[in-house]
PDB file of N, CA and C in Angstrom:
ATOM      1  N   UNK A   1      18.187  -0.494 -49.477  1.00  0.00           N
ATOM      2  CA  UNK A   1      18.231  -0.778 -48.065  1.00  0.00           C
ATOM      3  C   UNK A   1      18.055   0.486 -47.231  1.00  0.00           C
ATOM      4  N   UNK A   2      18.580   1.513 -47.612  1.00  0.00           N
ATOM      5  CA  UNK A   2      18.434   3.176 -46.544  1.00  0.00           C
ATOM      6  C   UNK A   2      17.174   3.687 -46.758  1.00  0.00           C
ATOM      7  N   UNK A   3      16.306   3.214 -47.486  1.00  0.00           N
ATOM      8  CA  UNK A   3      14.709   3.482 -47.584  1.00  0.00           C
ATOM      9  C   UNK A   3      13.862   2.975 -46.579  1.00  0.00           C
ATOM     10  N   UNK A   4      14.369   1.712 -46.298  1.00  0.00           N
ATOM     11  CA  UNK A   4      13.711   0.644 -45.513  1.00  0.00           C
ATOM     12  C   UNK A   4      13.555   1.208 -44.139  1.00  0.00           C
ATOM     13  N   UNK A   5      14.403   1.438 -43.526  1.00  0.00           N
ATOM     14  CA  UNK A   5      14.424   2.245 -41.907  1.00  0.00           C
ATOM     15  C   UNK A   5      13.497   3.467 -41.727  1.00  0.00           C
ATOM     16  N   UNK A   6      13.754   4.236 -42.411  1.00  0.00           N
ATOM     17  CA  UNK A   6      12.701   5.425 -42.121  1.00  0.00           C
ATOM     18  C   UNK A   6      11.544   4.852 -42.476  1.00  0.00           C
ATOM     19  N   UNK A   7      10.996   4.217 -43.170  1.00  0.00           N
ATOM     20  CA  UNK A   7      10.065   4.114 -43.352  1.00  0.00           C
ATOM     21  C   UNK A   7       9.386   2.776 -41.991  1.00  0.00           C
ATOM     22  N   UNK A   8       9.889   1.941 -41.714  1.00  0.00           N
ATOM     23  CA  UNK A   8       9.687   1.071 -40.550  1.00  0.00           C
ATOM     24  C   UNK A   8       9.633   2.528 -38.960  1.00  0.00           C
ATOM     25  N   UNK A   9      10.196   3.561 -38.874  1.00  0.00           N
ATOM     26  CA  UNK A   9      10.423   4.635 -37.727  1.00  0.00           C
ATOM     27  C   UNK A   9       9.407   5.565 -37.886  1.00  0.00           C
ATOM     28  N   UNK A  10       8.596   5.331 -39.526  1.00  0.00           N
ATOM     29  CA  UNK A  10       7.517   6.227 -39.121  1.00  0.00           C
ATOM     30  C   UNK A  10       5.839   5.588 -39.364  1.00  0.00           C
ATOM     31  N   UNK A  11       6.508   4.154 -39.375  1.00  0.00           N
ATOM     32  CA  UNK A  11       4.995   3.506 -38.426  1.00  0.00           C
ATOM     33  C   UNK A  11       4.864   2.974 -37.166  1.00  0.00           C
ATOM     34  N   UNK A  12       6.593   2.746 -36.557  1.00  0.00           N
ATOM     35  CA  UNK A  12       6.217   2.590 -35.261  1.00  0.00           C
ATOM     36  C   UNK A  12       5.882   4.320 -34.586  1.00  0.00           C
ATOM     37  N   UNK A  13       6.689   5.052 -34.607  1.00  0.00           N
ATOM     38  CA  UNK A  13       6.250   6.215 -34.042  1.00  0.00           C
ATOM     39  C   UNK A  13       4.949   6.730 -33.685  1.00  0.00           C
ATOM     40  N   UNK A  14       4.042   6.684 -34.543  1.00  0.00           N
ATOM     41  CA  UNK A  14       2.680   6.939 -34.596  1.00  0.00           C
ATOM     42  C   UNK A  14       1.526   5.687 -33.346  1.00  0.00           C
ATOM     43  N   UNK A  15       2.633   4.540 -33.487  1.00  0.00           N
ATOM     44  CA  UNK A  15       2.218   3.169 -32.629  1.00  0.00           C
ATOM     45  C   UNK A  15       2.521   4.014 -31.537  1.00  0.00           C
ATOM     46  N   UNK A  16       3.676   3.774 -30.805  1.00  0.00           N
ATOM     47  CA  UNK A  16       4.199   4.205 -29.861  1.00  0.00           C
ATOM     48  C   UNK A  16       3.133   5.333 -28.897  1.00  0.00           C
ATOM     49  N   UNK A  17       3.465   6.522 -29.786  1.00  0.00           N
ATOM     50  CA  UNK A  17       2.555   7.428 -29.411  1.00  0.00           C
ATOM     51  C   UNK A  17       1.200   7.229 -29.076  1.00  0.00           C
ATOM     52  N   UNK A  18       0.366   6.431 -29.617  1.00  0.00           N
ATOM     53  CA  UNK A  18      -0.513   5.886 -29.670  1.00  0.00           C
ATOM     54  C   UNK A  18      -1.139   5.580 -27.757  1.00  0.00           C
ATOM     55  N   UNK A  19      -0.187   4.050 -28.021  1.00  0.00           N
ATOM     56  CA  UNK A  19       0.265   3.402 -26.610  1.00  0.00           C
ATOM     57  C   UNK A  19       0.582   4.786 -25.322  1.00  0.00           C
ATOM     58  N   UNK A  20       0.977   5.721 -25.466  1.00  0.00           N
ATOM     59  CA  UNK A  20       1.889   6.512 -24.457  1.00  0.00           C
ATOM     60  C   UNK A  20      -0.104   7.657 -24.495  1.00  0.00           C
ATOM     61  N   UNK A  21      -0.179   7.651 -25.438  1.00  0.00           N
ATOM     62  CA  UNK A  21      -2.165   8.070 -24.540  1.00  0.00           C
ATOM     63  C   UNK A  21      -2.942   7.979 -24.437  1.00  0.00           C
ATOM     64  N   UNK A  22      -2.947   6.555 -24.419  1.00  0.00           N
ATOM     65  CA  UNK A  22      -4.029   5.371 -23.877  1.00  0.00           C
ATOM     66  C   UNK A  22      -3.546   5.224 -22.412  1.00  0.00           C
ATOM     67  N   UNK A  23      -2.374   4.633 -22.367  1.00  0.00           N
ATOM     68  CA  UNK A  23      -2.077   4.717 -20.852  1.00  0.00           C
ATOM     69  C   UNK A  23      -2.312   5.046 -19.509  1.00  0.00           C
ATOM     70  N   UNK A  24      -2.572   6.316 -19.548  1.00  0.00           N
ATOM     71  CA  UNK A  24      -3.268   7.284 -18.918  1.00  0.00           C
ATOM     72  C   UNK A  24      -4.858   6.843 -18.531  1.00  0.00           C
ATOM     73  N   UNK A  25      -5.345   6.271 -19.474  1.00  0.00           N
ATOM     74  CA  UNK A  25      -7.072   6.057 -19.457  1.00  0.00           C
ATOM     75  C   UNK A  25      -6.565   5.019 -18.779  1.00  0.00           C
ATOM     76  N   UNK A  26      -5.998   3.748 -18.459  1.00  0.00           N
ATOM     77  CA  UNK A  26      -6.220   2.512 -18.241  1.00  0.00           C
ATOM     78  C   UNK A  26      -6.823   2.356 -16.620  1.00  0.00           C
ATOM     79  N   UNK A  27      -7.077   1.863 -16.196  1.00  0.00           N
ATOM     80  CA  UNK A  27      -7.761   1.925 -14.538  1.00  0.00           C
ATOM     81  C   UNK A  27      -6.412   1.347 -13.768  1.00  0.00           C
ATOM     82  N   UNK A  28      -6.266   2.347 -12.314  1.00  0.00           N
ATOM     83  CA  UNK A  28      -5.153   1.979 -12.127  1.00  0.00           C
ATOM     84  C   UNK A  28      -5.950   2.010 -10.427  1.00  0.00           C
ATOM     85  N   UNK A  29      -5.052   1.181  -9.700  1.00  0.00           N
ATOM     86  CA  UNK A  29      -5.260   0.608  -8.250  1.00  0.00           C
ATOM     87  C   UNK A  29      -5.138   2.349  -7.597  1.00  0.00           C
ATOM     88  N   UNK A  30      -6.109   2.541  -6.406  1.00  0.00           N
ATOM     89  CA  UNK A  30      -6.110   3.584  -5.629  1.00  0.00           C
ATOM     90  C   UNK A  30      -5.126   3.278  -4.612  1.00  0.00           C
ATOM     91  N   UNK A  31      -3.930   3.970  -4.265  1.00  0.00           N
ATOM     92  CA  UNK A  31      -3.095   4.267  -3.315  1.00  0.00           C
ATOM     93  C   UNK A  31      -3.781   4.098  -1.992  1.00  0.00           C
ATOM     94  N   UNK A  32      -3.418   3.255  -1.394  1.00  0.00           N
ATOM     95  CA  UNK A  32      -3.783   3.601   0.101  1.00  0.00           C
ATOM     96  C   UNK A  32      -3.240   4.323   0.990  1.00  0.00           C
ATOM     97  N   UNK A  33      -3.848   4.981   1.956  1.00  0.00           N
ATOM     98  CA  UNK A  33      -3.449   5.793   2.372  1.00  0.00           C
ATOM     99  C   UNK A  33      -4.036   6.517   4.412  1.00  0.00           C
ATOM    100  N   UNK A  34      -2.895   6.241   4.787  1.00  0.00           N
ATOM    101  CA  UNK A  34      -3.628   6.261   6.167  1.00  0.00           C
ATOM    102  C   UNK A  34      -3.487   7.361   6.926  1.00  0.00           C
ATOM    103  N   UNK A  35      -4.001   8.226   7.963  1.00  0.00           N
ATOM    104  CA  UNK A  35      -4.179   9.248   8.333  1.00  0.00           C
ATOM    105  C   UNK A  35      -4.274   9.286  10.052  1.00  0.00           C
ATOM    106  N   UNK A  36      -4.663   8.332  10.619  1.00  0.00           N
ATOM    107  CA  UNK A  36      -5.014   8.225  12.346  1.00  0.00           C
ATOM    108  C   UNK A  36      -5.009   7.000  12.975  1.00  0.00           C
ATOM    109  N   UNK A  37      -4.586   6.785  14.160  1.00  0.00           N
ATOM    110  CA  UNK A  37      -4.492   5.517  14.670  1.00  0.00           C
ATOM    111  C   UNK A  37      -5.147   5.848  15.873  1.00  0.00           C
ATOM    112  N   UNK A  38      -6.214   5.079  16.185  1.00  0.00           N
ATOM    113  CA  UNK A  38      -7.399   5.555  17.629  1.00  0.00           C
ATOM    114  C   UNK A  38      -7.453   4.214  18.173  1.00  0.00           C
ATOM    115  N   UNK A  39      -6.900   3.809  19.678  1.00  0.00           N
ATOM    116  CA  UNK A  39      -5.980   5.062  20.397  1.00  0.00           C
ATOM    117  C   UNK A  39      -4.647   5.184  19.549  1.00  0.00           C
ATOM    118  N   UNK A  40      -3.555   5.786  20.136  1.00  0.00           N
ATOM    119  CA  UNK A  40      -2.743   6.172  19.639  1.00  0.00           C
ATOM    120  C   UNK A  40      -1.516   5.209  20.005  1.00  0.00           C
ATOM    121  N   UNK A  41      -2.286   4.579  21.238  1.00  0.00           N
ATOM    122  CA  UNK A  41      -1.639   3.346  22.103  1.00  0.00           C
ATOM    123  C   UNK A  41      -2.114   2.435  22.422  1.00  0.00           C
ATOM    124  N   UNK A  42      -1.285   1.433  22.509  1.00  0.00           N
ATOM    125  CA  UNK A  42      -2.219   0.139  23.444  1.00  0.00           C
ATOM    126  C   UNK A  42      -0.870  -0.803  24.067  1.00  0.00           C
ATOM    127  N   UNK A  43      -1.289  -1.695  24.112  1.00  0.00           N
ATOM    128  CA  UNK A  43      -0.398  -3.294  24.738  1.00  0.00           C
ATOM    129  C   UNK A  43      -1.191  -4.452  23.643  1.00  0.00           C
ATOM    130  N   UNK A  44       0.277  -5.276  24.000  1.00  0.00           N
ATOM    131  CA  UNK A  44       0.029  -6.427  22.641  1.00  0.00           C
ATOM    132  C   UNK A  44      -1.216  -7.207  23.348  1.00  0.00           C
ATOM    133  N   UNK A  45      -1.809  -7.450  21.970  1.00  0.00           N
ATOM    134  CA  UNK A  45      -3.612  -7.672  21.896  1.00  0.00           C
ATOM    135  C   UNK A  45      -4.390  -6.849  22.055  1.00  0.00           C
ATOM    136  N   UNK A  46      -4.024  -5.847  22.205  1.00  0.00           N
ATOM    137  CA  UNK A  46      -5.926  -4.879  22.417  1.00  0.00           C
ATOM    138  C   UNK A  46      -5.513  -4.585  20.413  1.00  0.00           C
ATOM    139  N   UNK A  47      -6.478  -4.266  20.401  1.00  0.00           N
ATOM    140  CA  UNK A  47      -7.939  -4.216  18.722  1.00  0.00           C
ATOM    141  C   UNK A  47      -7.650  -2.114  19.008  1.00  0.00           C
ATOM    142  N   UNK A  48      -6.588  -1.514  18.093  1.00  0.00           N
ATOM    143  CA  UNK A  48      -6.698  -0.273  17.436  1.00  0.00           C
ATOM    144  C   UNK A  48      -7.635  -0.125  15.972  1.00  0.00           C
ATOM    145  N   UNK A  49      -7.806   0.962  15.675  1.00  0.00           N
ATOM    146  CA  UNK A  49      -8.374   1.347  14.528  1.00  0.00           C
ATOM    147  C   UNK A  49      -7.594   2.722  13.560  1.00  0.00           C
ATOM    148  N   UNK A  50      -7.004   2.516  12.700  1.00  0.00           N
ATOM    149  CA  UNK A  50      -6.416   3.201  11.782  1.00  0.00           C
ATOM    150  C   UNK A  50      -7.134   3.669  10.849  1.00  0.00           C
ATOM    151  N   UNK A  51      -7.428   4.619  10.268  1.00  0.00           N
ATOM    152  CA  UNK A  51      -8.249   5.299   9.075  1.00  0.00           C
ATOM    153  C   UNK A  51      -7.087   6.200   8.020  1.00  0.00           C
ATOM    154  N   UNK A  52      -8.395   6.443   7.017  1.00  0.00           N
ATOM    155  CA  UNK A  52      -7.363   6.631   6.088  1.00  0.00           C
ATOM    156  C   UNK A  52      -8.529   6.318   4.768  1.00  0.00           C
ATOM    157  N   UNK A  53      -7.650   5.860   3.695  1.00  0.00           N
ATOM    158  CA  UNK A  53      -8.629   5.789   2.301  1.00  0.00           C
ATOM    159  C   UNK A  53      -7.904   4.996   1.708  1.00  0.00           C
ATOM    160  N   UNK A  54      -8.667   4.547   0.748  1.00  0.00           N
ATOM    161  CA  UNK A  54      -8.690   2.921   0.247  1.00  0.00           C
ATOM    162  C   UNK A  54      -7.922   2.299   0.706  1.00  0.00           C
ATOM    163  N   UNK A  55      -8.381   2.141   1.667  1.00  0.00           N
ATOM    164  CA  UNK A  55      -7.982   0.583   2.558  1.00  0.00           C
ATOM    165  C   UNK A  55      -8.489  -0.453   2.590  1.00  0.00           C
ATOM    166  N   UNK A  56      -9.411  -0.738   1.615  1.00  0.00           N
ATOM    167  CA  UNK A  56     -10.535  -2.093   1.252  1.00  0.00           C
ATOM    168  C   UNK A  56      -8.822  -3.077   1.052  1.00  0.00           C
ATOM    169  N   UNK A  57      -9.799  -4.475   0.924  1.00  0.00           N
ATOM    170  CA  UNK A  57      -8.802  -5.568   0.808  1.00  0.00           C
ATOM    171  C   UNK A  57      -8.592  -5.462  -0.433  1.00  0.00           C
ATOM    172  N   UNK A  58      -9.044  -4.912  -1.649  1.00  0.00           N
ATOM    173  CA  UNK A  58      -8.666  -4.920  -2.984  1.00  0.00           C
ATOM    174  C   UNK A  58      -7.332  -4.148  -3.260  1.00  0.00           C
ATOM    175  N   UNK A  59      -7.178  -3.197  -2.132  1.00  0.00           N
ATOM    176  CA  UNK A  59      -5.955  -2.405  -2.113  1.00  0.00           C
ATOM    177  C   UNK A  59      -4.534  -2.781  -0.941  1.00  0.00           C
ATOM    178  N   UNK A  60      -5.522  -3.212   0.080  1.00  0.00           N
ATOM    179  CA  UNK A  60      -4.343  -3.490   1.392  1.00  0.00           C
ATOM    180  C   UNK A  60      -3.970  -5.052   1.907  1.00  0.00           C
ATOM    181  N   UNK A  61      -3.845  -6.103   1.212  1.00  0.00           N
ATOM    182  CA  UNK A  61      -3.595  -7.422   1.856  1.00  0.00           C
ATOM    183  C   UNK A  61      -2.890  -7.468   3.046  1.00  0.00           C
ATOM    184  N   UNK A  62      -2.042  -6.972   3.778  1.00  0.00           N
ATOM    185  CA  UNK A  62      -1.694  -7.251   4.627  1.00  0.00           C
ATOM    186  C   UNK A  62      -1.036  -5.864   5.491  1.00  0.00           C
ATOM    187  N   UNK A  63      -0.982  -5.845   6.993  1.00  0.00           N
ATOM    188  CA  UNK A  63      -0.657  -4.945   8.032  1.00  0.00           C
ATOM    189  C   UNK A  63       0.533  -5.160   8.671  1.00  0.00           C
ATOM    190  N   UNK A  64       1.436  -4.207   8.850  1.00  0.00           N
ATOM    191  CA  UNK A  64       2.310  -4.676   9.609  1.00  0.00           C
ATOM    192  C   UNK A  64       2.622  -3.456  10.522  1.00  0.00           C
ATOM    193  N   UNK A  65       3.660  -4.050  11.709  1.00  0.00           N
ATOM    194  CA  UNK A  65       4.297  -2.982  12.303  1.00  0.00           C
ATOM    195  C   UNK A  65       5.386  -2.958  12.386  1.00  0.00           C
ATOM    196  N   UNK A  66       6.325  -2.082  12.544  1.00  0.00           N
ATOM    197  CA  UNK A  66       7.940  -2.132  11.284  1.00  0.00           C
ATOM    198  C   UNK A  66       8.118  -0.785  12.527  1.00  0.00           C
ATOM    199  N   UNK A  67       9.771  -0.922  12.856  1.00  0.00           N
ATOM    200  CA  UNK A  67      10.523  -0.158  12.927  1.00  0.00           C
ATOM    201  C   UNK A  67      11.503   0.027  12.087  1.00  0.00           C
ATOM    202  N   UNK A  68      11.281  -0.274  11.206  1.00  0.00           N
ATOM    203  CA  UNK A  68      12.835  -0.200  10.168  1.00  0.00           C
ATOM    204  C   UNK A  68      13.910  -1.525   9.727  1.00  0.00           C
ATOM    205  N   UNK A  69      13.722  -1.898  11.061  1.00  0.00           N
ATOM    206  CA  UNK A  69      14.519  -3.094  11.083  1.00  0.00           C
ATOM    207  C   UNK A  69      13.672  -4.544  11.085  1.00  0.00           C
ATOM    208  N   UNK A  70      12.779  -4.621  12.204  1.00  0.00           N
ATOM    209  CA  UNK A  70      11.519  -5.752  12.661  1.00  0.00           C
ATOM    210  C   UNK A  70      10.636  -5.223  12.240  1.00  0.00           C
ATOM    211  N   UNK A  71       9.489  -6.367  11.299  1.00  0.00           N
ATOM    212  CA  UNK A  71       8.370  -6.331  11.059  1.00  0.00           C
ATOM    213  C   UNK A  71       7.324  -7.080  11.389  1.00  0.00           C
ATOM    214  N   UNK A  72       6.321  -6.699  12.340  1.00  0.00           N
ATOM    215  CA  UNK A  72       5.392  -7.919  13.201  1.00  0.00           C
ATOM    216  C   UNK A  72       3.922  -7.560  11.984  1.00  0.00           C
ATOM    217  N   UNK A  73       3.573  -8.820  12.052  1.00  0.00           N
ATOM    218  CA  UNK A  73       2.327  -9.019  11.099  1.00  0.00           C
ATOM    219  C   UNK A  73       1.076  -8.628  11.851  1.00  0.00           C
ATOM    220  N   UNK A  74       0.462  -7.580  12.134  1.00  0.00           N
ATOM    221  CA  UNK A  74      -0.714  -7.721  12.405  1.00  0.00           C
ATOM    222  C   UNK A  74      -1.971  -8.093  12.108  1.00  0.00           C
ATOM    223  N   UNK A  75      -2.615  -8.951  13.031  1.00  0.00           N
ATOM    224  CA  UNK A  75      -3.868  -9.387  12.860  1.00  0.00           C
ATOM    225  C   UNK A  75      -4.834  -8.641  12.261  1.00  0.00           C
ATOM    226  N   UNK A  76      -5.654  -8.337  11.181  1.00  0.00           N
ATOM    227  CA  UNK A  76      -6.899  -7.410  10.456  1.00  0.00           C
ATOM    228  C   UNK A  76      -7.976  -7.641  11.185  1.00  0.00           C
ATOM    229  N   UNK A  77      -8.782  -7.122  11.908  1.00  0.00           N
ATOM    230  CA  UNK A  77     -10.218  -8.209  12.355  1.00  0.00           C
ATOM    231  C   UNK A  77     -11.761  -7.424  11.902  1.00  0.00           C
ATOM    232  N   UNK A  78     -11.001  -6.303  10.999  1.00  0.00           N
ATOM    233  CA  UNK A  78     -12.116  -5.504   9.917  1.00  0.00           C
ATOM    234  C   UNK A  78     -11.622  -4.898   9.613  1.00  0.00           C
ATOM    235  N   UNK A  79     -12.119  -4.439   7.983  1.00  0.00           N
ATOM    236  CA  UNK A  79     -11.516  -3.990   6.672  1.00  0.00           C
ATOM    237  C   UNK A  79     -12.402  -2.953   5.728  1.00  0.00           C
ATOM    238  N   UNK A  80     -12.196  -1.955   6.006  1.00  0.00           N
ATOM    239  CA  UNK A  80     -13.067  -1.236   5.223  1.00  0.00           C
ATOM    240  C   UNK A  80     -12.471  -0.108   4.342  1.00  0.00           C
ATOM    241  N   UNK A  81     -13.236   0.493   3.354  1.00  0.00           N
ATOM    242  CA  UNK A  81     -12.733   1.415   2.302  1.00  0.00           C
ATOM    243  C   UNK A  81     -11.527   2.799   3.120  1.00  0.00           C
ATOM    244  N   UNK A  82     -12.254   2.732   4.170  1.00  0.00           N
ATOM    245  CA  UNK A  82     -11.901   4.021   5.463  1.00  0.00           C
ATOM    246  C   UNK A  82     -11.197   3.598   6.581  1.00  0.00           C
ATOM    247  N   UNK A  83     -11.228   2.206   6.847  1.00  0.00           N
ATOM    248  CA  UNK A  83     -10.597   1.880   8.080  1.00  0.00           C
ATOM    249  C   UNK A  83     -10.292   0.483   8.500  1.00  0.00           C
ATOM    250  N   UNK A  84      -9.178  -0.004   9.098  1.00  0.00           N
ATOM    251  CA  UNK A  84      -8.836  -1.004   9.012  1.00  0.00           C
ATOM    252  C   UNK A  84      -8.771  -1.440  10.707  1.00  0.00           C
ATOM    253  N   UNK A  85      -9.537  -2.017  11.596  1.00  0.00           N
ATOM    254  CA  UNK A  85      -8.912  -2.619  12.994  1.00  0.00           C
ATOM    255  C   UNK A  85      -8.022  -3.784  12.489  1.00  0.00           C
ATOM    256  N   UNK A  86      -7.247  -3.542  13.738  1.00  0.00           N
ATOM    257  CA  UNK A  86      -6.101  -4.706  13.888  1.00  0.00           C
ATOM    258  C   UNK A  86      -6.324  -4.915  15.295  1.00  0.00           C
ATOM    259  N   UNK A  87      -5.312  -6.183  15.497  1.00  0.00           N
ATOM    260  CA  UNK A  87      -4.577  -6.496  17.007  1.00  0.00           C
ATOM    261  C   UNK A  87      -2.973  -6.068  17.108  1.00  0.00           C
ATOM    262  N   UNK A  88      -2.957  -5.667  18.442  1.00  0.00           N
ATOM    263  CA  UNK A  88      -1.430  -5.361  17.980  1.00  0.00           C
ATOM    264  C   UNK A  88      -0.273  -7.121  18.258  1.00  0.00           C
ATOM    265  N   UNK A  89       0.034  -7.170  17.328  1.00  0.00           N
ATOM    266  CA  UNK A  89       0.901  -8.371  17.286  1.00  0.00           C
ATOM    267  C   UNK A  89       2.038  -9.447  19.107  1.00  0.00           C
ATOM    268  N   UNK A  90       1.286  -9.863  18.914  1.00  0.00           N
ATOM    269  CA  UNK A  90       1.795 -10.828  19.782  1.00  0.00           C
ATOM    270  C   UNK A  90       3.637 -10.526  20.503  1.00  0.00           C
ATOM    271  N   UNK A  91       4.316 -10.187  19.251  1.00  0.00           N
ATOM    272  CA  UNK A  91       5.574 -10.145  19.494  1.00  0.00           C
ATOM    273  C   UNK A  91       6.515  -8.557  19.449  1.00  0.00           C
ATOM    274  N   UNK A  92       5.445  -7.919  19.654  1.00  0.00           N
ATOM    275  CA  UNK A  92       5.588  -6.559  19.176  1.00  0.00           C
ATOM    276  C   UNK A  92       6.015  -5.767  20.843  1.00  0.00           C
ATOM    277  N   UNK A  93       7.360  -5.597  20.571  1.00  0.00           N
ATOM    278  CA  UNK A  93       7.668  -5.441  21.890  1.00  0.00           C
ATOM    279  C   UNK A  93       7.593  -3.561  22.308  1.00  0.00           C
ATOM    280  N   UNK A  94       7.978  -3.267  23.578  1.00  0.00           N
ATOM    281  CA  UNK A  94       7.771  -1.532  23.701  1.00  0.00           C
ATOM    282  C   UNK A  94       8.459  -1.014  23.282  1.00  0.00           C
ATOM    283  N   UNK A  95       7.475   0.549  22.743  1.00  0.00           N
ATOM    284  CA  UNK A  95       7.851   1.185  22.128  1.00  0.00           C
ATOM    285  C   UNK A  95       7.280   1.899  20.251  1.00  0.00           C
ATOM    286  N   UNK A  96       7.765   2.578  20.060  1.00  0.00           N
ATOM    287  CA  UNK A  96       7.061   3.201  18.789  1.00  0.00           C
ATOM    288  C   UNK A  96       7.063   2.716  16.985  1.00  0.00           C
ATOM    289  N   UNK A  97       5.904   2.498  17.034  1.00  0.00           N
ATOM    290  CA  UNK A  97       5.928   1.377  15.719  1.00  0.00           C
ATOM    291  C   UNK A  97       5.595   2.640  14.559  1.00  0.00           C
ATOM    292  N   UNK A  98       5.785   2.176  13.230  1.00  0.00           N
ATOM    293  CA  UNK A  98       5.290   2.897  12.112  1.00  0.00           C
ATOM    294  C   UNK A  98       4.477   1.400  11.907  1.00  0.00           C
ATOM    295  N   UNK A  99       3.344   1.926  10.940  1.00  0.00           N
ATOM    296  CA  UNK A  99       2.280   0.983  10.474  1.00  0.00           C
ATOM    297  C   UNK A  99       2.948   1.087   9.112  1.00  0.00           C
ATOM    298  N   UNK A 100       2.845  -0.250   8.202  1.00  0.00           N
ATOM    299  CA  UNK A 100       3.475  -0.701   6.994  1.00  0.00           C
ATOM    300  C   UNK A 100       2.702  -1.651   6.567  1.00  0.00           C
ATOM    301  N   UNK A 101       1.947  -1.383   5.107  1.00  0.00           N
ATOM    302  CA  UNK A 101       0.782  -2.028   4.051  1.00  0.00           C
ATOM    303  C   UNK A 101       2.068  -2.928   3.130  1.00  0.00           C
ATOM    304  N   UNK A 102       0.925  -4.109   2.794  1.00  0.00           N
ATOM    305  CA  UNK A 102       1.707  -4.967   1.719  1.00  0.00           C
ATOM    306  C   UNK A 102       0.322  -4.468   1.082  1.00  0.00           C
ATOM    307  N   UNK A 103       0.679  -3.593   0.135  1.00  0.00           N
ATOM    308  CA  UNK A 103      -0.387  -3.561  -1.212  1.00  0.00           C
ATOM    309  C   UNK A 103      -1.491  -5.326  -2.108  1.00  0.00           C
ATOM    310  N   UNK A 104      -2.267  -4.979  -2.664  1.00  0.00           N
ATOM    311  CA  UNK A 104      -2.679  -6.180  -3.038  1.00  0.00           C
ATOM    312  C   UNK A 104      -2.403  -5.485  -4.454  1.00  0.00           C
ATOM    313  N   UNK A 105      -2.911  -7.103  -5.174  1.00  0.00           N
ATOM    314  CA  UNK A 105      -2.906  -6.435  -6.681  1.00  0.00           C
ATOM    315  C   UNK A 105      -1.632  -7.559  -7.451  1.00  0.00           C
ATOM    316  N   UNK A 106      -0.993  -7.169  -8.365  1.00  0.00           N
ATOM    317  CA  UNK A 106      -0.537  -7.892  -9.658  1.00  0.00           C
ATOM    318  C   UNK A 106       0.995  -7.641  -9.116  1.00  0.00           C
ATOM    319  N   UNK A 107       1.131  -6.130  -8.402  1.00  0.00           N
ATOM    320  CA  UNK A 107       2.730  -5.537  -8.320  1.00  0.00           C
ATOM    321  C   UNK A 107       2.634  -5.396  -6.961  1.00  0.00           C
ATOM    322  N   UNK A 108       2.369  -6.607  -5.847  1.00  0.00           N
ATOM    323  CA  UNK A 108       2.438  -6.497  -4.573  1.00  0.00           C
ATOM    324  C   UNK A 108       3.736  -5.534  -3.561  1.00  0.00           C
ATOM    325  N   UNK A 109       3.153  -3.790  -3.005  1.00  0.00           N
ATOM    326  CA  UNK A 109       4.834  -3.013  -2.690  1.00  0.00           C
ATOM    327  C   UNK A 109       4.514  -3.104  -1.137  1.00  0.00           C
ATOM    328  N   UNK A 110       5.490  -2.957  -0.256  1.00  0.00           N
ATOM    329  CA  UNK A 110       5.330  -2.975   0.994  1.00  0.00           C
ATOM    330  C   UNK A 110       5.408  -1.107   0.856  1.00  0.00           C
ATOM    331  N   UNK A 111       4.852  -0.312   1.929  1.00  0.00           N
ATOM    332  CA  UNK A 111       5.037   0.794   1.739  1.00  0.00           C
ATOM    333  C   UNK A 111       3.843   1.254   3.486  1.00  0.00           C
ATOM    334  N   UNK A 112       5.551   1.849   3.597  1.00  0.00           N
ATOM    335  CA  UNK A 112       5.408   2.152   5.241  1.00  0.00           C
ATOM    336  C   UNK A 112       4.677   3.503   5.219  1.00  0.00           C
ATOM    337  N   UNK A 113       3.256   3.847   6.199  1.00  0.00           N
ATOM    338  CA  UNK A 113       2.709   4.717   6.572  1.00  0.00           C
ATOM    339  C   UNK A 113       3.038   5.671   7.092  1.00  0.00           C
ATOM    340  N   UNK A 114       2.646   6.833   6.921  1.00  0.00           N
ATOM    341  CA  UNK A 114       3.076   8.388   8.097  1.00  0.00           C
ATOM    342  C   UNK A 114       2.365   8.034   9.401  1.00  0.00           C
ATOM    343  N   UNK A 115       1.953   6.931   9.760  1.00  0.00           N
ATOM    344  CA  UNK A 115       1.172   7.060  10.879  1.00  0.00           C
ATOM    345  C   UNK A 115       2.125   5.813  12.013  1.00  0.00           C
ATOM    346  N   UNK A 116       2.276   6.513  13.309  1.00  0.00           N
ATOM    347  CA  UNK A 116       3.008   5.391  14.357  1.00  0.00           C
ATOM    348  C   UNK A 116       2.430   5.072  15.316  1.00  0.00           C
ATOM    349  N   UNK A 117       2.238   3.625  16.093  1.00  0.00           N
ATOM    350  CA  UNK A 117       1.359   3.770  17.202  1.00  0.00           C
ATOM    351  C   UNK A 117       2.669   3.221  18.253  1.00  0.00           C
ATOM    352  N   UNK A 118       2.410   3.646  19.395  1.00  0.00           N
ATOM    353  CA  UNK A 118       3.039   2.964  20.466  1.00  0.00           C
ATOM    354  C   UNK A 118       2.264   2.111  21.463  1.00  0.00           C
ATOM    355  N   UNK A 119       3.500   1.127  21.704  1.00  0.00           N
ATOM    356  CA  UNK A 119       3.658  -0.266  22.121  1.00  0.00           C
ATOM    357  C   UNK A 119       3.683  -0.101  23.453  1.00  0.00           C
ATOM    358  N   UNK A 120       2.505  -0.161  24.359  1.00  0.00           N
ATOM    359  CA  UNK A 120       3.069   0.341  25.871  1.00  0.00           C
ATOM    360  C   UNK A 120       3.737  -1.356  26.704  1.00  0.00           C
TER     361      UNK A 120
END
């Protein structure tokens, strides 16, 4: 029986290892990532434009605007690798918003932007 174990620990090991650098190769979703909000302001309904990188819909399903506490869904009304217009949300009252992505994909993360626009 004390033969049996080491010998089962030194064919998974070699597995294992195996698995741990392949991993690395596998294709993994590009981070989105945003950088500018033009203008920097508006009032609820005017159409901003945010840029940034991979922001295609394969990466960004959904927009929001989030203070921490409230999150208003913004409207998308174009979607590109570089840049995303929105509307600013209907219920989005004054004052300074952070922009916040619901990732697309298999492991859908909400993950709030360095970028804020204000709500005049």
């Amino acid at each position: 029986m004390k033969g049996r174990y080491p010998m089962k620990l030194s064919f998974i090991l070699p597995v294992v290892l195996a698995l741990l650098m392949v991993q690395p190769l596998l294709p993994q979703a590009a981070m989105p990532r945003m950088t500018t909000v033009e203008p920097p302001n508006g009032k609820v309904g005017d159409v901003l434009t945010v840029a940034g990188e991979n922001l295609e819909k394969a990466n960004v399903a959904e927009l929001f605007l989030t203070d921490g506490k409230i999150d208003h869904k913004a409207a998308m009304t174009e979607q590109t690798a570089t840049a995303i217009k929105f509307r600013i949300p209907p219920k989005a009252t004054a004052g300074r918003w952070a922009l916040m992505i619901l990732t697309a994909g298999k492991e859908p993360k909400l993950i709030e932007q360095p970028v804020k626009v204000t709500v005049d």
